[in-house]
Structure formats: structure tokens, C-alpha cells
PDB file of N, CA and C in Angstrom:
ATOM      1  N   UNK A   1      -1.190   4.144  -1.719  1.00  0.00           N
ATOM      2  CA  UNK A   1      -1.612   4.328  -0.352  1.00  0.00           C
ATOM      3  C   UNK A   1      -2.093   5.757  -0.181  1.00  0.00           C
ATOM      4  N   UNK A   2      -3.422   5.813   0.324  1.00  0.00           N
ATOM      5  CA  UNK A   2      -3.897   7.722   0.736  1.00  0.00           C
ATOM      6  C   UNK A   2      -2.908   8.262   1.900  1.00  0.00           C
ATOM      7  N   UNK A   3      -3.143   9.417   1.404  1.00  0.00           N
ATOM      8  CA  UNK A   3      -2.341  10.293   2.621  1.00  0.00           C
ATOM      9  C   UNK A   3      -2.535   9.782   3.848  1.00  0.00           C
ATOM     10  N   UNK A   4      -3.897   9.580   4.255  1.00  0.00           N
ATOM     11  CA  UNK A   4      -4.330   9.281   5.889  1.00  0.00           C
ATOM     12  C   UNK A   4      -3.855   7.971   5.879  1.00  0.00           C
ATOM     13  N   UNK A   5      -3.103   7.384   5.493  1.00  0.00           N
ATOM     14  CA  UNK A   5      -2.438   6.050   5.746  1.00  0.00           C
ATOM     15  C   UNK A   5      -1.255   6.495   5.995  1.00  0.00           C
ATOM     16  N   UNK A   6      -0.359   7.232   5.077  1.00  0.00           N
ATOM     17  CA  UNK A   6       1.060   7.504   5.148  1.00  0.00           C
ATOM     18  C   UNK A   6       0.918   8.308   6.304  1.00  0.00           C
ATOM     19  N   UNK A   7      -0.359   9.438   6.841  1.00  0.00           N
ATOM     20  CA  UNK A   7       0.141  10.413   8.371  1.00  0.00           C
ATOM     21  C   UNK A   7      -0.151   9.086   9.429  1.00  0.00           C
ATOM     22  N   UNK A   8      -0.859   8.353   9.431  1.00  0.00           N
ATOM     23  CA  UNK A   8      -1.028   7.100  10.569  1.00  0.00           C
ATOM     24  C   UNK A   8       0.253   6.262  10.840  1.00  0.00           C
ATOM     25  N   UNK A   9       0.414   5.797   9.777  1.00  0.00           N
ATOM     26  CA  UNK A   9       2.042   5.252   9.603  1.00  0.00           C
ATOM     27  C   UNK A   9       3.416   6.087  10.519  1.00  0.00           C
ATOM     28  N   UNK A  10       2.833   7.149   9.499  1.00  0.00           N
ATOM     29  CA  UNK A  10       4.476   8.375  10.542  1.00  0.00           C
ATOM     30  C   UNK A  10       3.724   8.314  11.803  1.00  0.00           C
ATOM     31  N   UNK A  11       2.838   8.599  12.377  1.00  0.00           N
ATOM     32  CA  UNK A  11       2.430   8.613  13.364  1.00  0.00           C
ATOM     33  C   UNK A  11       3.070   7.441  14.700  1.00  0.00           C
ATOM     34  N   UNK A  12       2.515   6.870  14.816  1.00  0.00           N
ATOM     35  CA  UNK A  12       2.979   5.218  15.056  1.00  0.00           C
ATOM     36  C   UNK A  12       4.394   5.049  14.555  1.00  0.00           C
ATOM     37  N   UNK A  13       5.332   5.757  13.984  1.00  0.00           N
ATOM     38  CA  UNK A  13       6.550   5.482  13.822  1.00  0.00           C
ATOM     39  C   UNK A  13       7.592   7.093  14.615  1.00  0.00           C
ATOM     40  N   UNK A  14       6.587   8.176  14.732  1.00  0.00           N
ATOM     41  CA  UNK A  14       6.989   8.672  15.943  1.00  0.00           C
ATOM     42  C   UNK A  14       6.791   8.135  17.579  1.00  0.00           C
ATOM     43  N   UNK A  15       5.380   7.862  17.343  1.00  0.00           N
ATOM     44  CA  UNK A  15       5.984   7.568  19.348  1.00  0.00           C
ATOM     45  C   UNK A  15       6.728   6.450  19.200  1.00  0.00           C
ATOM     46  N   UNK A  16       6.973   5.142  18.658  1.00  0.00           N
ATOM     47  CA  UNK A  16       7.672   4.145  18.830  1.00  0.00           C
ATOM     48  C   UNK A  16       9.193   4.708  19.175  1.00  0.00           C
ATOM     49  N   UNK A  17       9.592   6.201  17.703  1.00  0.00           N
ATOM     50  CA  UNK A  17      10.611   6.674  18.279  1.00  0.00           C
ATOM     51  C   UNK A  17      10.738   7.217  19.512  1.00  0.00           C
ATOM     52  N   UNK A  18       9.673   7.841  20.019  1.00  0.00           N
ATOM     53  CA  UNK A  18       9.822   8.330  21.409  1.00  0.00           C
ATOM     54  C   UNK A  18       9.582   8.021  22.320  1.00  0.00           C
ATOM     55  N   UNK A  19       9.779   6.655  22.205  1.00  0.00           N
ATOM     56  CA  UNK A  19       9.022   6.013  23.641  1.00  0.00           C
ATOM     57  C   UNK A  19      10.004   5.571  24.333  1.00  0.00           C
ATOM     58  N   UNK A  20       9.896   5.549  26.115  1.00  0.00           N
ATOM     59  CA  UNK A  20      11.091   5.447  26.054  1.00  0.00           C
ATOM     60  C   UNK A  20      12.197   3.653  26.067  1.00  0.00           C
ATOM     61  N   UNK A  21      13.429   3.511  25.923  1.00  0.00           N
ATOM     62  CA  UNK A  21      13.981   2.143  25.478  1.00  0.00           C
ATOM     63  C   UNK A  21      14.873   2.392  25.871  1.00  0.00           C
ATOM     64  N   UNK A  22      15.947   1.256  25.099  1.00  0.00           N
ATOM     65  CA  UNK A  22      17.633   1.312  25.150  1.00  0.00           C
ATOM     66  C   UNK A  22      18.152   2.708  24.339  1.00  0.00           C
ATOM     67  N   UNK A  23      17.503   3.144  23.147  1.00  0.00           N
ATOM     68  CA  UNK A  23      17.620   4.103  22.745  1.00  0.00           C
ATOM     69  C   UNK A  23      17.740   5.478  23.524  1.00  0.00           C
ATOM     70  N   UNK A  24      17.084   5.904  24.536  1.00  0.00           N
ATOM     71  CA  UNK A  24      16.706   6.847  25.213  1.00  0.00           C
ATOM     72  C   UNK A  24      17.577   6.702  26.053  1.00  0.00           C
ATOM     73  N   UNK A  25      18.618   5.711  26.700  1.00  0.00           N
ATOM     74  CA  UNK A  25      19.727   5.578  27.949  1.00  0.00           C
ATOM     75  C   UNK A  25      20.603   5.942  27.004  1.00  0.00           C
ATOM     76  N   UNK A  26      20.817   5.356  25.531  1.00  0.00           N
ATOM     77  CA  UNK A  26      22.157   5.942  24.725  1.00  0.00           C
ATOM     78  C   UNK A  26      22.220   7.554  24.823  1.00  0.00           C
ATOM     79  N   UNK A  27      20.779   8.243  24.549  1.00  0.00           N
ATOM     80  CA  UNK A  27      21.264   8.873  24.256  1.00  0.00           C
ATOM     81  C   UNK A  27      21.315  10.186  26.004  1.00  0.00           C
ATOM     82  N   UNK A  28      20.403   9.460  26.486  1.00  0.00           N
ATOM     83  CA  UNK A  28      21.128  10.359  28.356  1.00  0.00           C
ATOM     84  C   UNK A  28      22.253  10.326  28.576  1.00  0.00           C
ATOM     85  N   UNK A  29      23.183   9.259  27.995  1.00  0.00           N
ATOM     86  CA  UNK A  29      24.243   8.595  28.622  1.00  0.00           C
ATOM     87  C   UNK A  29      25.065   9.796  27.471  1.00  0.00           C
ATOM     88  N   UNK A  30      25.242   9.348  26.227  1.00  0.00           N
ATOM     89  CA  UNK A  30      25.850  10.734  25.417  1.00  0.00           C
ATOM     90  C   UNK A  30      25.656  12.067  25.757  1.00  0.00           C
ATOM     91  N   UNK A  31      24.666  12.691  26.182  1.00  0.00           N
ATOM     92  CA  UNK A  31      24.252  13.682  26.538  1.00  0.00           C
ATOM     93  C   UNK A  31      25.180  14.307  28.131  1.00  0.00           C
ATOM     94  N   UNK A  32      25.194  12.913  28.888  1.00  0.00           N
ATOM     95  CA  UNK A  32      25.580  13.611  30.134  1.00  0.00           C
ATOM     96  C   UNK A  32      27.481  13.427  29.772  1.00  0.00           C
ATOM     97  N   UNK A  33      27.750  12.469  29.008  1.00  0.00           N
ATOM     98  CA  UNK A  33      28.990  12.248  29.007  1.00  0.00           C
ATOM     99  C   UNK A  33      29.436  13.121  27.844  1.00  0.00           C
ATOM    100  N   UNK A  34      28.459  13.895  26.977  1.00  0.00           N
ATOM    101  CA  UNK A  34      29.246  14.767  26.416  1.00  0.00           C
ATOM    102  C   UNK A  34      29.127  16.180  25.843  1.00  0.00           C
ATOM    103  N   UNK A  35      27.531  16.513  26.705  1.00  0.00           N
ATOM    104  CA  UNK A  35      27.060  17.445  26.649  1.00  0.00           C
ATOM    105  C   UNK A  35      25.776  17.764  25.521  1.00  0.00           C
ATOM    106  N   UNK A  36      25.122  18.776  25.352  1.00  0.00           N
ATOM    107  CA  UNK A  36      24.146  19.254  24.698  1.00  0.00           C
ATOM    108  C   UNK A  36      23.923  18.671  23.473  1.00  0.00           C
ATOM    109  N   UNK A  37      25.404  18.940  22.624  1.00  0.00           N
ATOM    110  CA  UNK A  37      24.995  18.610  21.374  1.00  0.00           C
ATOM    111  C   UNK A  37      25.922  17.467  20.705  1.00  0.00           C
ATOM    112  N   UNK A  38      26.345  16.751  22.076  1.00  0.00           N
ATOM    113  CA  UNK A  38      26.300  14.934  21.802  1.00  0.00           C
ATOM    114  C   UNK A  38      24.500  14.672  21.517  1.00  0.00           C
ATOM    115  N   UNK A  39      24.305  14.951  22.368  1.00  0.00           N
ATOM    116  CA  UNK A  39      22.591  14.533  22.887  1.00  0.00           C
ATOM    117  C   UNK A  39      21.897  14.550  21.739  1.00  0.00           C
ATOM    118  N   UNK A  40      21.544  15.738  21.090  1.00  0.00           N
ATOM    119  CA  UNK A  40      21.227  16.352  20.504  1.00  0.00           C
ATOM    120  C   UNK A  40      21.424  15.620  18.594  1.00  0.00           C
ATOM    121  N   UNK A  41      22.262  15.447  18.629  1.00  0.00           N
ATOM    122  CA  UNK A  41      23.286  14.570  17.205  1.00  0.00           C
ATOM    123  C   UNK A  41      22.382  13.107  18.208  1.00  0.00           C
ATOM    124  N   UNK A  42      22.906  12.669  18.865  1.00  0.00           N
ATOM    125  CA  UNK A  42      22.826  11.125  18.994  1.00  0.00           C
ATOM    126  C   UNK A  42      21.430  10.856  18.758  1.00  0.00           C
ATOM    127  N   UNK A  43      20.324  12.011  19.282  1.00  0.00           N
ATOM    128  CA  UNK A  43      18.696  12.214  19.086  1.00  0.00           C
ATOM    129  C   UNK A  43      18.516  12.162  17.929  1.00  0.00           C
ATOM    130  N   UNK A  44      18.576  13.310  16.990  1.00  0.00           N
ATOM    131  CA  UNK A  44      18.363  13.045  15.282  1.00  0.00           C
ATOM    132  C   UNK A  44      19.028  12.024  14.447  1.00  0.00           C
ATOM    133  N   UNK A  45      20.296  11.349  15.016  1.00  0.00           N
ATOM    134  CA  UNK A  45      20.758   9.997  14.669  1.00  0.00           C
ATOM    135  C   UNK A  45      19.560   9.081  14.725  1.00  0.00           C
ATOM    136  N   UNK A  46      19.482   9.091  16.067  1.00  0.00           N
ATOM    137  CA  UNK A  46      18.616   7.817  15.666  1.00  0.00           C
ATOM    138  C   UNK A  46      17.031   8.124  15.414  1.00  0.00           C
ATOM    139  N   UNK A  47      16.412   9.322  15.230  1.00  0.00           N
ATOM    140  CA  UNK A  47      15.323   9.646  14.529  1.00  0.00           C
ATOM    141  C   UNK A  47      15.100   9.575  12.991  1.00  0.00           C
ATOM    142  N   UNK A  48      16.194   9.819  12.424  1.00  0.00           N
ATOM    143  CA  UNK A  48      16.892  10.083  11.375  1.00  0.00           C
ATOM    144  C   UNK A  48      17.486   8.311  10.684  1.00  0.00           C
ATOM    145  N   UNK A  49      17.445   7.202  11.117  1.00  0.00           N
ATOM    146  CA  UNK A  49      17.704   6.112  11.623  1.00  0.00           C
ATOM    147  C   UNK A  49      16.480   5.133  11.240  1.00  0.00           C
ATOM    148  N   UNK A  50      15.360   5.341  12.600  1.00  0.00           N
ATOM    149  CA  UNK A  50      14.106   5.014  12.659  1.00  0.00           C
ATOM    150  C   UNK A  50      13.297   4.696  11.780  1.00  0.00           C
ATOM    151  N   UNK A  51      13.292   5.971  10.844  1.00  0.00           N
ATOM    152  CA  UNK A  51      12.690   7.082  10.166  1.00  0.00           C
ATOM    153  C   UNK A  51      12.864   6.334   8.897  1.00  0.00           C
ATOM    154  N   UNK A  52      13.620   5.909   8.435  1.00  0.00           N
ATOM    155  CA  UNK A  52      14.369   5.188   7.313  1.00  0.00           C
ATOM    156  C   UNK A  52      13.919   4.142   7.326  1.00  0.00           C
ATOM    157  N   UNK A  53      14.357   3.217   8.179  1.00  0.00           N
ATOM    158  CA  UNK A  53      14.155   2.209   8.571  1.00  0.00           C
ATOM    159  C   UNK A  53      12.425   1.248   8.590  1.00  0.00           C
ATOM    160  N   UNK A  54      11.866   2.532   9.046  1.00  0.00           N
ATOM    161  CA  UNK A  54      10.128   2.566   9.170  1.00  0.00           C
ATOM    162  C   UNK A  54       9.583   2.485   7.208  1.00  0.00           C
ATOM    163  N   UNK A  55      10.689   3.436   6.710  1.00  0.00           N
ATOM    164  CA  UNK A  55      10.025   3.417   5.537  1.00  0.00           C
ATOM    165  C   UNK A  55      10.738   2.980   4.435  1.00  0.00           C
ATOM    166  N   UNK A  56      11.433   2.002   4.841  1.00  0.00           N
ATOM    167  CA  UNK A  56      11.801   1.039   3.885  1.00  0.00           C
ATOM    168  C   UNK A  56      11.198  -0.536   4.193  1.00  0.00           C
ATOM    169  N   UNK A  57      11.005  -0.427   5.486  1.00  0.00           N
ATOM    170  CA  UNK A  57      10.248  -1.194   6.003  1.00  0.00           C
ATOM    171  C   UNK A  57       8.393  -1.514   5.153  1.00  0.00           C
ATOM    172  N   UNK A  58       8.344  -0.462   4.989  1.00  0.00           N
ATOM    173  CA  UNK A  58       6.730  -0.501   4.798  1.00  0.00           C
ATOM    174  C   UNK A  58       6.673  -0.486   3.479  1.00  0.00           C
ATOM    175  N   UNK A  59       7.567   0.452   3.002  1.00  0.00           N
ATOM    176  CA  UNK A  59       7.386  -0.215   1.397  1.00  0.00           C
ATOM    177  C   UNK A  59       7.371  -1.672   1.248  1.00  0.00           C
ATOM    178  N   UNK A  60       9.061  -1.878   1.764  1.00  0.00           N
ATOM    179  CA  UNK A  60       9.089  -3.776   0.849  1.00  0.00           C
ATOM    180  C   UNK A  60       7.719  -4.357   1.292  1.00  0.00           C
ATOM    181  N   UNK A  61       7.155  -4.088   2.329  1.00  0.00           N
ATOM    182  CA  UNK A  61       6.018  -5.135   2.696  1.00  0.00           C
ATOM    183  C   UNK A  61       4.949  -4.546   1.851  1.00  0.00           C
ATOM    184  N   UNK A  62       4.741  -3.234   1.818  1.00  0.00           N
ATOM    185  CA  UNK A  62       3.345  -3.265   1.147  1.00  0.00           C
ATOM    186  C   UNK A  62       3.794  -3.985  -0.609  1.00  0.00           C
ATOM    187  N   UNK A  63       4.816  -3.491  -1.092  1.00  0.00           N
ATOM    188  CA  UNK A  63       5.464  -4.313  -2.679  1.00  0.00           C
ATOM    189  C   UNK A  63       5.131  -5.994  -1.989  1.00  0.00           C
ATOM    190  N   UNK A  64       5.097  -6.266  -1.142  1.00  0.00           N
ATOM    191  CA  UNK A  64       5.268  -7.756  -0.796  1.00  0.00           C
ATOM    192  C   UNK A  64       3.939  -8.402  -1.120  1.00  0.00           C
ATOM    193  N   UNK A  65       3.051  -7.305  -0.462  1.00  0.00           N
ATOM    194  CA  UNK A  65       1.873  -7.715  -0.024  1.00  0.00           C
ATOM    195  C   UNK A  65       1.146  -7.835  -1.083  1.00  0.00           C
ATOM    196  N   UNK A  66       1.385  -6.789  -2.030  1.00  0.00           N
ATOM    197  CA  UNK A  66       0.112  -6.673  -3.038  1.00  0.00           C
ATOM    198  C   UNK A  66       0.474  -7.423  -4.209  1.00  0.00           C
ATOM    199  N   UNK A  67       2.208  -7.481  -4.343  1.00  0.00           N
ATOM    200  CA  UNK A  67       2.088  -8.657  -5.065  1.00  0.00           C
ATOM    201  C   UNK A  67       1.882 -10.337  -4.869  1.00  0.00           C
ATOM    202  N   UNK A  68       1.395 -10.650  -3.261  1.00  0.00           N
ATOM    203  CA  UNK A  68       1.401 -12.136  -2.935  1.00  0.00           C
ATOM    204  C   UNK A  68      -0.283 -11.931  -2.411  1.00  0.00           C
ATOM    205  N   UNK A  69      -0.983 -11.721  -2.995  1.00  0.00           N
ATOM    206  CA  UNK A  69      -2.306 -12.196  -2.576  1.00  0.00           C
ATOM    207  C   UNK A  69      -2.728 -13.147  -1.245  1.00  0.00           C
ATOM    208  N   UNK A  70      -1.875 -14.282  -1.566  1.00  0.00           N
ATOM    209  CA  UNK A  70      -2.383 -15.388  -0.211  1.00  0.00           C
ATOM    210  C   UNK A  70      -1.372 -14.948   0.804  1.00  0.00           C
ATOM    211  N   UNK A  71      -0.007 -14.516   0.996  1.00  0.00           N
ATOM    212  CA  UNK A  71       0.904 -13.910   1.965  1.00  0.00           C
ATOM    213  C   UNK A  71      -0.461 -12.674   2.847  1.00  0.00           C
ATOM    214  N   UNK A  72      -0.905 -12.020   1.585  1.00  0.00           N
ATOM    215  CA  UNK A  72      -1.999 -10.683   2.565  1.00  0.00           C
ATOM    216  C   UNK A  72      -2.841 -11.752   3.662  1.00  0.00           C
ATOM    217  N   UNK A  73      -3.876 -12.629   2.551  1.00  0.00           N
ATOM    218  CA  UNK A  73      -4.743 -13.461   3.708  1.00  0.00           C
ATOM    219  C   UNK A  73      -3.961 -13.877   4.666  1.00  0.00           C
ATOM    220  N   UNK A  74      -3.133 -14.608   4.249  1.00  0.00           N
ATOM    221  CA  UNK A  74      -2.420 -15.173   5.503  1.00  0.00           C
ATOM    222  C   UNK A  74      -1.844 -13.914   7.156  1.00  0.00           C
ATOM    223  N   UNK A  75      -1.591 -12.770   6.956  1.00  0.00           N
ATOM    224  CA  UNK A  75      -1.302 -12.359   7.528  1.00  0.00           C
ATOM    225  C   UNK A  75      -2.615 -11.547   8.109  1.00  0.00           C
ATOM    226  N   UNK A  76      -3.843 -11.114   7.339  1.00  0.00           N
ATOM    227  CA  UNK A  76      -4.972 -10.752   7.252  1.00  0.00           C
ATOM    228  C   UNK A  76      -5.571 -11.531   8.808  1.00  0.00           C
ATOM    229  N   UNK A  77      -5.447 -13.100   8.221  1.00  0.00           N
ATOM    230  CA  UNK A  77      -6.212 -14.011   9.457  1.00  0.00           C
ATOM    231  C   UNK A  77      -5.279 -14.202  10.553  1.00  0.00           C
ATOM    232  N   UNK A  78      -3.762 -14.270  10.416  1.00  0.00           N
ATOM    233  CA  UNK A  78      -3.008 -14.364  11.653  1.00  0.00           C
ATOM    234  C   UNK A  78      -3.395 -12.985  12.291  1.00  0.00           C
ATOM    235  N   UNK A  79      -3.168 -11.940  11.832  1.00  0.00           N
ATOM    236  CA  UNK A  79      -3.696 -11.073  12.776  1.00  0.00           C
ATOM    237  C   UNK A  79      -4.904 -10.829  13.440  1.00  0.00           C
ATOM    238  N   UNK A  80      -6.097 -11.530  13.334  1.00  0.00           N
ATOM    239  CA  UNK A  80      -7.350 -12.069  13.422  1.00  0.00           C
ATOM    240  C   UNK A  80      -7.538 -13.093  14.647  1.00  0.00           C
ATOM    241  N   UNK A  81      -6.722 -14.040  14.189  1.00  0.00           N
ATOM    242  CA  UNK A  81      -6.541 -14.937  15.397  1.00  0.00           C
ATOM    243  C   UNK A  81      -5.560 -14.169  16.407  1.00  0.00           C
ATOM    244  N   UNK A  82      -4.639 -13.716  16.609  1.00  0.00           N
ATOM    245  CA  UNK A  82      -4.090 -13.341  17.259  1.00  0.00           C
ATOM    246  C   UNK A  82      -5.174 -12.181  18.105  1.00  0.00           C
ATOM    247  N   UNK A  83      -5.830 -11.428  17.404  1.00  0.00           N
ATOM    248  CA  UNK A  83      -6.348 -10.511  18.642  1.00  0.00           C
ATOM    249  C   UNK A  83      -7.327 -11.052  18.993  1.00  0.00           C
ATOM    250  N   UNK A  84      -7.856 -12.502  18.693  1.00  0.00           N
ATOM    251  CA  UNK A  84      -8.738 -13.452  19.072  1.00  0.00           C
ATOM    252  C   UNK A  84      -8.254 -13.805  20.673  1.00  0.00           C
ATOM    253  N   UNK A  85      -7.051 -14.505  20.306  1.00  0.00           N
ATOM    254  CA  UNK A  85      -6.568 -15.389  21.321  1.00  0.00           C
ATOM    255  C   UNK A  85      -6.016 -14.097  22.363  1.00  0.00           C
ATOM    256  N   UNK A  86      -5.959 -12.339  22.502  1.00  0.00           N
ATOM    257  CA  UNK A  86      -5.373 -11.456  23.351  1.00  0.00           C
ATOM    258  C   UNK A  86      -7.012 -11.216  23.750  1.00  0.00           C
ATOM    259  N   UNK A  87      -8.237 -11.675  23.274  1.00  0.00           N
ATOM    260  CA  UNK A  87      -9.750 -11.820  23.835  1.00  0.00           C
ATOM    261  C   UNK A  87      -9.718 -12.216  24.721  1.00  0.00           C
ATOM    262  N   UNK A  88      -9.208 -13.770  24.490  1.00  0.00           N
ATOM    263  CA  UNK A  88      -9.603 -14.746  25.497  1.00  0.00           C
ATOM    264  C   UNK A  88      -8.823 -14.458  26.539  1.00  0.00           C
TER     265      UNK A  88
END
């Protein structure tokens, strides 16, 4: 994979982290119930979390992908039809 794939990737796997969710009440809620650097820990927890997660994620699939040829098409054209049918 080129670099400008792996910075797009992190990219898109930061704002997802920062957007806001259930994640973001955990960690207001730690923060107010236990100060700065609850907050702070509970933040790089789950960045630190994400982060992992994003890129273990993307490996197994790209190992998935390139070794299943028809799994790629298949997901190639579902995603195809799908922003077909978010057209209509």
C-alpha cells in the first residue's frame, strides 16, 4: 500500500476518533467525575484503542482481499450498487 493510502486511512480513522459519540460522554463524564487527568488517560485510552483497532482492522482485510480475488469484486460492486441506490 503507498504512503498516500496509509495518511488517508489514518486520516479517516482520526476524525471517526473525534467525532463526537458514546465515547466522548465517557470520557466528559470521567473527566468531570475525576478530573483533568481521568480525562486525559480515558482520551488516549481510547485513541490508543481506535488506533489499533483501525489497523488491525485494515490489514486482515487488505490480507483478505488480495488473497480472495472474487471477495474484492464482490465488495468492489456492492459498493457500486450501494452508492447507486444512495443516487436514487
Amino acid at each position: 500500500m503507498e504512503m498516500t493510502s496509509w495518511l488517508a486511512l489514518a486520516a479517516i480513522c482520526v476524525m471517526g476518533a473525534i467525532s463526537p459519540g458514546p465515547s466522548l460522554a465517557l470520557i466528559i463524564r470521567n473527566t468531570v467525575q475525576g478530573g483533568q487527568g481521568h480525562g486525559v488517560a480515558t482520551a488516549l485510552g481510547h485513541g490508543l484503542g481506535v488506533g489499533i483497532y483501525a489497523l488491525i482492522t485494515a490489514l486482515g482485510l487488505s490480507v483478505l482481499i488480495t488473497q480472495t480475488p472474487l471477495l474484492f469484486d464482490l465488495i468492489r460492486y456492492g459498493g457500486a450498487a450501494f452508492l447507486a441506490w444512495l443516487g436514487v
